[in-house]
Protein backbone atom coordinates (compact mmCIF):
# COMPACT_ATOMS: atom_id res chain seq x y z
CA UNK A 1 -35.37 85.99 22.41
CA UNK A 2 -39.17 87.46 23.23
CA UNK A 3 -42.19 86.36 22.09
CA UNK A 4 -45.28 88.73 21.93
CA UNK A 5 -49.23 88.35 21.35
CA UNK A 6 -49.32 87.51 17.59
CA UNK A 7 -46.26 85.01 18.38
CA UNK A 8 -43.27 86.71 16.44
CA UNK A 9 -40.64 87.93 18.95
CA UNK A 10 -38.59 91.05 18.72
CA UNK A 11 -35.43 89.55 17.20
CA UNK A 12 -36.34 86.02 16.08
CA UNK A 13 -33.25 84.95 13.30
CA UNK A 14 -34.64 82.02 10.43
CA UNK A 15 -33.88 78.85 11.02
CA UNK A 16 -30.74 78.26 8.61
CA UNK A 17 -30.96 76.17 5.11
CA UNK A 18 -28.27 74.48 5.75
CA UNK A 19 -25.63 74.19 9.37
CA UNK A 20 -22.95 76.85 9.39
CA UNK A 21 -19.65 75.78 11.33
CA UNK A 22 -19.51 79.20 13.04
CA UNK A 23 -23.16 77.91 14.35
CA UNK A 24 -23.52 74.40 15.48
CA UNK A 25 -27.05 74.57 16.59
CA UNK A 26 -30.62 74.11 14.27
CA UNK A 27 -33.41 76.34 15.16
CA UNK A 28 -36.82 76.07 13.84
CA UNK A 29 -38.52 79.35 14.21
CA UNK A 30 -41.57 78.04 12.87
CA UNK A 31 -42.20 75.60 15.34
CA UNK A 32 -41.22 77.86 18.02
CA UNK A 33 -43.69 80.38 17.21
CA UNK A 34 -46.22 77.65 17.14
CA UNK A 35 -45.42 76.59 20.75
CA UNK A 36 -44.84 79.78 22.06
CA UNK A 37 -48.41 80.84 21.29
CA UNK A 38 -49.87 78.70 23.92
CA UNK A 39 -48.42 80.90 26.53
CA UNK A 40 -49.90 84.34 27.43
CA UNK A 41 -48.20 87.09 25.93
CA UNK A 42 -48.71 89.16 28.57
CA UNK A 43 -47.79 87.24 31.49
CA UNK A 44 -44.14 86.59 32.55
CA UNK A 45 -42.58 83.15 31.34
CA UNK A 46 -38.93 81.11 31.08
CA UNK A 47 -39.23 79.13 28.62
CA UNK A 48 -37.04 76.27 27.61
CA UNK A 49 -35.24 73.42 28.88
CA UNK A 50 -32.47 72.14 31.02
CA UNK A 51 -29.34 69.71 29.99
CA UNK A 52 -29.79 65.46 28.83
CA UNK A 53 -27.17 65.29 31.02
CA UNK A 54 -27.44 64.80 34.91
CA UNK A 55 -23.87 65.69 35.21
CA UNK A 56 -24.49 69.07 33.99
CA UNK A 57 -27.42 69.96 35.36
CA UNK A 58 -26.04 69.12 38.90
CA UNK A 59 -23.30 71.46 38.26
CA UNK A 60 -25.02 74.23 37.15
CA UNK A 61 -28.90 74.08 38.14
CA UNK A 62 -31.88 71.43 37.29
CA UNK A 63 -33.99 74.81 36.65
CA UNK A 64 -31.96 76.40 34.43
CA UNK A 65 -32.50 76.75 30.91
CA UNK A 66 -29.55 76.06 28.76
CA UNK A 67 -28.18 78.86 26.75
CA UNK A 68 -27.04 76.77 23.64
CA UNK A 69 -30.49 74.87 23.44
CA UNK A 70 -32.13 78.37 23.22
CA UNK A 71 -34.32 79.94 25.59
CA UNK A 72 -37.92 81.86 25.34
CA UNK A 73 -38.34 85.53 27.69
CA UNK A 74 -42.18 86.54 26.99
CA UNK A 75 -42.31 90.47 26.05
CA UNK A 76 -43.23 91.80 29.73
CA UNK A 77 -40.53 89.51 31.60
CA UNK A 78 -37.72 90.94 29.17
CA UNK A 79 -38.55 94.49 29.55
CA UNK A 80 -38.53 94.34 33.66
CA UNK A 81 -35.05 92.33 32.87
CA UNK A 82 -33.67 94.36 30.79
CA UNK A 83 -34.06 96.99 33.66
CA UNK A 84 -32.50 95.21 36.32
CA UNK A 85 -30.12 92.97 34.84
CA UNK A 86 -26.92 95.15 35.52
CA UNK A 87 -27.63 95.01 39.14
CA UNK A 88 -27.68 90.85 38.48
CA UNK A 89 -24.63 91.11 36.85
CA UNK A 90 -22.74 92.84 39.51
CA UNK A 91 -23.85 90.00 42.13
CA UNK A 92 -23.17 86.61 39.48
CA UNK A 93 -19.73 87.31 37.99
CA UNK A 94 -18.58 83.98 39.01
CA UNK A 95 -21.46 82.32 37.06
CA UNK A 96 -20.57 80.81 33.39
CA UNK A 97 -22.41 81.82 30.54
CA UNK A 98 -25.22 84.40 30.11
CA UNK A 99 -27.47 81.88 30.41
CA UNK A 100 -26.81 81.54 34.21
CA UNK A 101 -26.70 85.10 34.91
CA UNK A 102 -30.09 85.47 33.02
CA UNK A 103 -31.61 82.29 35.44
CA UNK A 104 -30.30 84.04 38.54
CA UNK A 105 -31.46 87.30 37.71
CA UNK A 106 -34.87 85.61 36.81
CA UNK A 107 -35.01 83.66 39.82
CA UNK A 108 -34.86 86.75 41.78
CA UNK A 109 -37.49 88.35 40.13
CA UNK A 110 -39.41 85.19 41.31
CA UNK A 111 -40.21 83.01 38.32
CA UNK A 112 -39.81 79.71 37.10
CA UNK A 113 -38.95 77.65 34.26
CA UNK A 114 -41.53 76.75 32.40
CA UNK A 115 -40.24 73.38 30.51
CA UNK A 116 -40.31 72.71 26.71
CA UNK A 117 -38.58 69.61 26.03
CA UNK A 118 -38.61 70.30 22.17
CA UNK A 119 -35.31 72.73 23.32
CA UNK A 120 -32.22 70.29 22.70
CA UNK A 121 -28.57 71.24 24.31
CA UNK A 122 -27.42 68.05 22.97
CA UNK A 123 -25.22 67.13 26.09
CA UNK A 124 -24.05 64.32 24.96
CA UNK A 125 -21.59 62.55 22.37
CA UNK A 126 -21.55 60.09 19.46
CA UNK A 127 -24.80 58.76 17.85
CA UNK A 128 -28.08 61.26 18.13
CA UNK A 129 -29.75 58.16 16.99
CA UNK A 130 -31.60 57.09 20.02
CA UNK A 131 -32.37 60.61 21.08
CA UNK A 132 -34.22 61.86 18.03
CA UNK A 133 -35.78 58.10 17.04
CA UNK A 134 -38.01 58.76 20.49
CA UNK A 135 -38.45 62.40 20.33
CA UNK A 136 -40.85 63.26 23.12
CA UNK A 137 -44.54 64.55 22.17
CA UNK A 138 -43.71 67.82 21.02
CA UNK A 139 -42.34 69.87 18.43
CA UNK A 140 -38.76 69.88 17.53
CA UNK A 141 -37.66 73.48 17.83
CA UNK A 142 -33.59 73.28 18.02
CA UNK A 143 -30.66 70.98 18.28
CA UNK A 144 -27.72 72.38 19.55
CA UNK A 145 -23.78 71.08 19.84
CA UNK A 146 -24.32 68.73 16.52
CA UNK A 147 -20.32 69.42 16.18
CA UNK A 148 -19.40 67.26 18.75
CA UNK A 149 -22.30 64.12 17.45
CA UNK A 150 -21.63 62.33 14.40
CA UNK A 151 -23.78 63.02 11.44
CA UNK A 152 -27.46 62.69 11.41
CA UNK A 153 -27.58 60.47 8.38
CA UNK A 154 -24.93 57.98 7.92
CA UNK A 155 -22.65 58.74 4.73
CA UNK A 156 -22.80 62.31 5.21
CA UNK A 157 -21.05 65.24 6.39
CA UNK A 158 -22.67 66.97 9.30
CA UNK A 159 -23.94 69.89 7.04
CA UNK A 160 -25.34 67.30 4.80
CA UNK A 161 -27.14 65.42 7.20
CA UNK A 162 -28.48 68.98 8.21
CA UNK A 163 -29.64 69.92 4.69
CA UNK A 164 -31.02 66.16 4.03
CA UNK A 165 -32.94 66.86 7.99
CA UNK A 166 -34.90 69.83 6.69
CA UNK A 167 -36.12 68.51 3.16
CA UNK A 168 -38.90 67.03 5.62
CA UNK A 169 -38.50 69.99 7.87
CA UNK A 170 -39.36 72.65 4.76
CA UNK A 171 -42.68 69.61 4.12
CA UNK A 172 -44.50 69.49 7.67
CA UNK A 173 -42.15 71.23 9.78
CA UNK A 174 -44.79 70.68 12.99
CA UNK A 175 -44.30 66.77 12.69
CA UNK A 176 -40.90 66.70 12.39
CA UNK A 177 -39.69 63.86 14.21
CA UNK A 178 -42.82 62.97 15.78
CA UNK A 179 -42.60 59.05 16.73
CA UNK A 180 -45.45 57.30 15.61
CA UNK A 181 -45.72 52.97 16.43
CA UNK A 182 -48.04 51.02 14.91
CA UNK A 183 -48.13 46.96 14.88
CA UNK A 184 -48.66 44.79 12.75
CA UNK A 185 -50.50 41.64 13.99
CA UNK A 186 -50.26 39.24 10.91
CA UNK A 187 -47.04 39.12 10.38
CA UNK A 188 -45.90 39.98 14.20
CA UNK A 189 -44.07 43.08 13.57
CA UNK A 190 -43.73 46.10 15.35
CA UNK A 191 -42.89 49.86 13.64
CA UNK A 192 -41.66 52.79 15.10
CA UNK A 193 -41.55 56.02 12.89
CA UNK A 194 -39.72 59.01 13.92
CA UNK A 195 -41.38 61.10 10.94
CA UNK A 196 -38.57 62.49 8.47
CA UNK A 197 -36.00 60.69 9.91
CA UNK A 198 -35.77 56.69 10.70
CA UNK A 199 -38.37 54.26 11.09
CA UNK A 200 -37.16 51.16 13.04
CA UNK A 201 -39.10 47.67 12.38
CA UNK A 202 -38.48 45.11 15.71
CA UNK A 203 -39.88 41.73 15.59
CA UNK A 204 -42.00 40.28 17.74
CA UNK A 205 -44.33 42.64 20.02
CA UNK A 206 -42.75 45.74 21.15
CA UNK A 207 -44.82 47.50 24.06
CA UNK A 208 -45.17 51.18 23.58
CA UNK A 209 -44.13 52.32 26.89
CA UNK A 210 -40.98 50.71 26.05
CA UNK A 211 -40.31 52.23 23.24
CA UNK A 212 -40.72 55.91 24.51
CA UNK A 213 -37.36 55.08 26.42
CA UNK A 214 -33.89 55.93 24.60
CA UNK A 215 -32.18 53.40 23.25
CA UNK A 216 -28.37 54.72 24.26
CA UNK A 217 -27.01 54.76 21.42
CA UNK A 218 -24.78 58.13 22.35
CA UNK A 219 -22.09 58.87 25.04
CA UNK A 220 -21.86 60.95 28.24
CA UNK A 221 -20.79 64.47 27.58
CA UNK A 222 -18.28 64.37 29.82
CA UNK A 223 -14.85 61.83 28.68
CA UNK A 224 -13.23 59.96 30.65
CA UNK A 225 -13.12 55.71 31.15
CA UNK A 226 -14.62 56.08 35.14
CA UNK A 227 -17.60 58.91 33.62
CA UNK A 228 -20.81 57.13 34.87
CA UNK A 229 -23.53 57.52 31.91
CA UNK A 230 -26.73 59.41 33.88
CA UNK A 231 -29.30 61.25 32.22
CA UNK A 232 -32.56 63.24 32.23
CA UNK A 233 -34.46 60.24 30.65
CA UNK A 234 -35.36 56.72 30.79
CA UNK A 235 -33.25 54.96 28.32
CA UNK A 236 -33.56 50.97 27.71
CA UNK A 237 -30.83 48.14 26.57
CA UNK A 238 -29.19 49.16 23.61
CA UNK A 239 -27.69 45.09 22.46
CA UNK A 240 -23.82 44.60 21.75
CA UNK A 241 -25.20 43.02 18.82
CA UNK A 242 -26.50 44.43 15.85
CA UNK A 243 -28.33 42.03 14.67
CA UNK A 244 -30.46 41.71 17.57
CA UNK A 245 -30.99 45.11 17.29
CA UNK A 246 -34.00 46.05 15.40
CA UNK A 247 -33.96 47.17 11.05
CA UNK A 248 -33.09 50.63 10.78
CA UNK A 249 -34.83 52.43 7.99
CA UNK A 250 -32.93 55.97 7.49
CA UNK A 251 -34.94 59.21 5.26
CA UNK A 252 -34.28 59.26 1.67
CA UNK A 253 -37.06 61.31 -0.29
CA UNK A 254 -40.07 63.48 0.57
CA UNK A 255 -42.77 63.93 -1.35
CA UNK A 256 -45.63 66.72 -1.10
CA UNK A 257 -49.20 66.52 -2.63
CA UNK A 258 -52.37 68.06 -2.50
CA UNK A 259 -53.79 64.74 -0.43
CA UNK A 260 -50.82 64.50 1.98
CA UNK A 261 -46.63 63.88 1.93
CA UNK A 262 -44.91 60.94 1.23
CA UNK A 263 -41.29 60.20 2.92
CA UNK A 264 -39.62 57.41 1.97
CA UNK A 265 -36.62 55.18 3.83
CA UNK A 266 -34.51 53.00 2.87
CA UNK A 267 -32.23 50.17 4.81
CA UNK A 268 -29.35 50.63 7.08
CA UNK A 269 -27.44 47.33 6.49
CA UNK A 270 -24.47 47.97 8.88
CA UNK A 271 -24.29 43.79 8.55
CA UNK A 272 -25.86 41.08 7.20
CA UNK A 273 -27.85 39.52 10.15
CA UNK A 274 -29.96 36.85 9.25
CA UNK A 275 -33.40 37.87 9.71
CA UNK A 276 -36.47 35.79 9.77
CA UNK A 277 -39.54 36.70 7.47
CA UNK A 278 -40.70 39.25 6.30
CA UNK A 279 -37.96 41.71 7.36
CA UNK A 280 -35.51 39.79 5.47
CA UNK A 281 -36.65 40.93 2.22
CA UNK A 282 -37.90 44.88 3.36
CA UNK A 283 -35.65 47.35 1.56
CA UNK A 284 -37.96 50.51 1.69
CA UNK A 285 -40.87 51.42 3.82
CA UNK A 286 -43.11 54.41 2.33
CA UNK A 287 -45.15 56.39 4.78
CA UNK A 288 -48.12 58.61 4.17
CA UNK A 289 -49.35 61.16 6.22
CA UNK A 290 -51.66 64.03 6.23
CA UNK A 291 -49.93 67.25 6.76
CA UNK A 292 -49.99 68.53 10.52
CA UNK A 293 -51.28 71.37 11.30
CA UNK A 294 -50.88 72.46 15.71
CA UNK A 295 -53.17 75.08 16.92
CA UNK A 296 -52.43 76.75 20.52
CA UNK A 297 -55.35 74.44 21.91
CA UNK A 298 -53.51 71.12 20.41
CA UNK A 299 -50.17 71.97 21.38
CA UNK A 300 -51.40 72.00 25.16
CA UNK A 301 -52.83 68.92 25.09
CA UNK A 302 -51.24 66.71 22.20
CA UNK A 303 -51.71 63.04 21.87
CA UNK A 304 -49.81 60.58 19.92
CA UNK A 305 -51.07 59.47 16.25
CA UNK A 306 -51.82 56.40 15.27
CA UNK A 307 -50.64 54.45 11.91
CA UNK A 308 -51.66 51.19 9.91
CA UNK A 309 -49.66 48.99 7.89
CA UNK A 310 -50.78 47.61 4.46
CA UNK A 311 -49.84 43.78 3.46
CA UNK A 312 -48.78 41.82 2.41
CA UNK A 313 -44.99 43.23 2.82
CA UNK A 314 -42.47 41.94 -0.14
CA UNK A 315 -39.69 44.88 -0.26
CA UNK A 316 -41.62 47.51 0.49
CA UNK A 317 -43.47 48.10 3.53
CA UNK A 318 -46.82 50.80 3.58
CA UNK A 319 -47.71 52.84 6.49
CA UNK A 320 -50.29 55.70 6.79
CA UNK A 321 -50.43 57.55 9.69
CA UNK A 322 -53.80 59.09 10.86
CA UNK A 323 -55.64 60.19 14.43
CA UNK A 324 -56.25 57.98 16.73
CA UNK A 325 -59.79 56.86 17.40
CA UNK A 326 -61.60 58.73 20.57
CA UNK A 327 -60.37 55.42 22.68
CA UNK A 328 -57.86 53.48 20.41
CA UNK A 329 -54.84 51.78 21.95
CA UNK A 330 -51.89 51.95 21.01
CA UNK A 331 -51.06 48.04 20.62
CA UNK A 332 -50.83 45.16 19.42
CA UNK A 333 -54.21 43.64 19.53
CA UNK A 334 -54.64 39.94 19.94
């Protein structure tokens, strides 16, 4: 696809209501029009982003962007391509994919990838879990391969999980996933929110850099019982045990208003860990948050939001999300 000055590209398909078999990859047009309009139309740029896996990367090129993940040509860089492409094609008939041949050809016309780690090839297997509960700072703008993960929500079929994914999509599609951690001091808590999807509650005092690592939750892509698990990311110890894993919280209702969108989760109880107070009793946590708006400006230079939580906490747990103060940590202060 190209994108142009006023940020639409040429042949730019909407993002799908719900995931078709013949098409196992989510695309958010919206979002990548947003991001898209940071670059200069009329300068030549690459846009997307290589493989999780170091495996695959290795084998085909750390500066390649992945085909399946999607990829962004501006307007001026497609045109000279489009001229010179079948001369590409004639040298790289050994390369896989058309995403190959289009990095070769674009490395010889001398120009880089230009990174966008919202692009998703989903190289890996299993649970998406730890990948999307620490979705970098930036917009999500596709998923690809969610036929070979399990379902996004537990208890649902893949193209329910996909459906259930965009009822917050279709609400604030530009904080979609956005993780969000707040703490809370009196009751020694720590809350991560990935926004319209899980929000995970760890006690004691999680420090944020920690928690922008991947819990690996997922497998390599590649099978086999000697595969070594290396990827493009920092990823942290996942426990054996789930109860000393922290309380997952999973999506169940959005809700839009004139002041700002609820979304609501609800608990995962894969088993009945015994759980100190006040996390014992927590069956819902209800977040508020102003609707998100990214300009061009933002987008270039975003920064993390910051988020409170009301007590006391019986069952439910109350967190608003808001900007963060000109120089507010994010921690727990003591």
């Amino acid at each position: 696809m190209q994108f142009s000055r006023n940020g639409h590209g040429s042949k730019i398909p909407p993002y799908p209501k719900s995931l078709q078999r013949s098409s196992p990859t989510l695309l958010h047009t919206d979002n990548l029009v947003s991001v898209l309009a940071k670059y200069d139309w009329e300068k030549w740029y690459y846009v997307g982003c290589n493989s999780e896996s170091y495996e695959q990367n290795e084998k085909y090129s750390f500066d390649m962007a992945f085909g399946g993940g999607g990829f962004a040509l501006s307007a001026p860089l497609a045109k000279v391509l489009a001229r010179v492409l079948d001369s590409c094609l004639m040298r790289y008939p050994h390369l896989y994919g058309s995403d190959s041949r289009v990095f070769a050809c674009v490395a010889e016309l001398g120009v880089r990838l230009t990174h966008e780690p919202g692009f998703h090839q989903v190289d890996v297997r299993g649970d998406l879990f730890g990948i999307l509960a620490a979705h970098p700072l930036s917009p999500l703008l596709s998923l690809h391969h969610l036929d070979t993960v399990e379902p996004l929500f537990p208890g649902m079929t893949r193209i329910q999980a996909a459906d259930h994914l965009f009822q917050a999509v279709n609400a604030d599609p530009a904080r979609i996933l956005e993780q969000t951690v707040c703490y809370d001091k009196s009751n020694f808590l720590t809350v991560s929110v990935a926004w319209g999807y899980a929000v995970q509650v760890f006690e004691g005092n999680e420090l944020l850099p920690d928690l922008l690592s991947l819990l690996p939750t997922f497998r390599p892509w590649k099978r086999g019982k000697n595969i070594a698990a290396k990827y493009m990311f920092n990823t942290r110890v996942f426990p054996s045990d789930p109860c000393k894993r922290p309380v997952v919280f999973f999506l169940q209702n959005v809700l839009s208003s004139t002041d700002g969108i609820w979304t609501e989760y609800t608990r995962d109880n894969v088993r009945k860990c015994i759980r100190s107070n006040p996390t014992k009793n927590l069956v819902k946590i209800r977040v508020f948050s102003p609707k998100l708006a990214f300009d061009a400006e933002q987008l270039k230079t975003p920064r993390r939001p910051c988020c409170d939580i009301s007590s006391p906490i019986n069952d439910t747990m109350i967190v608003g999300i808001r900007q963060c103060g000109h120089d507010e940590l994010i921690s727990m202060q003591t």
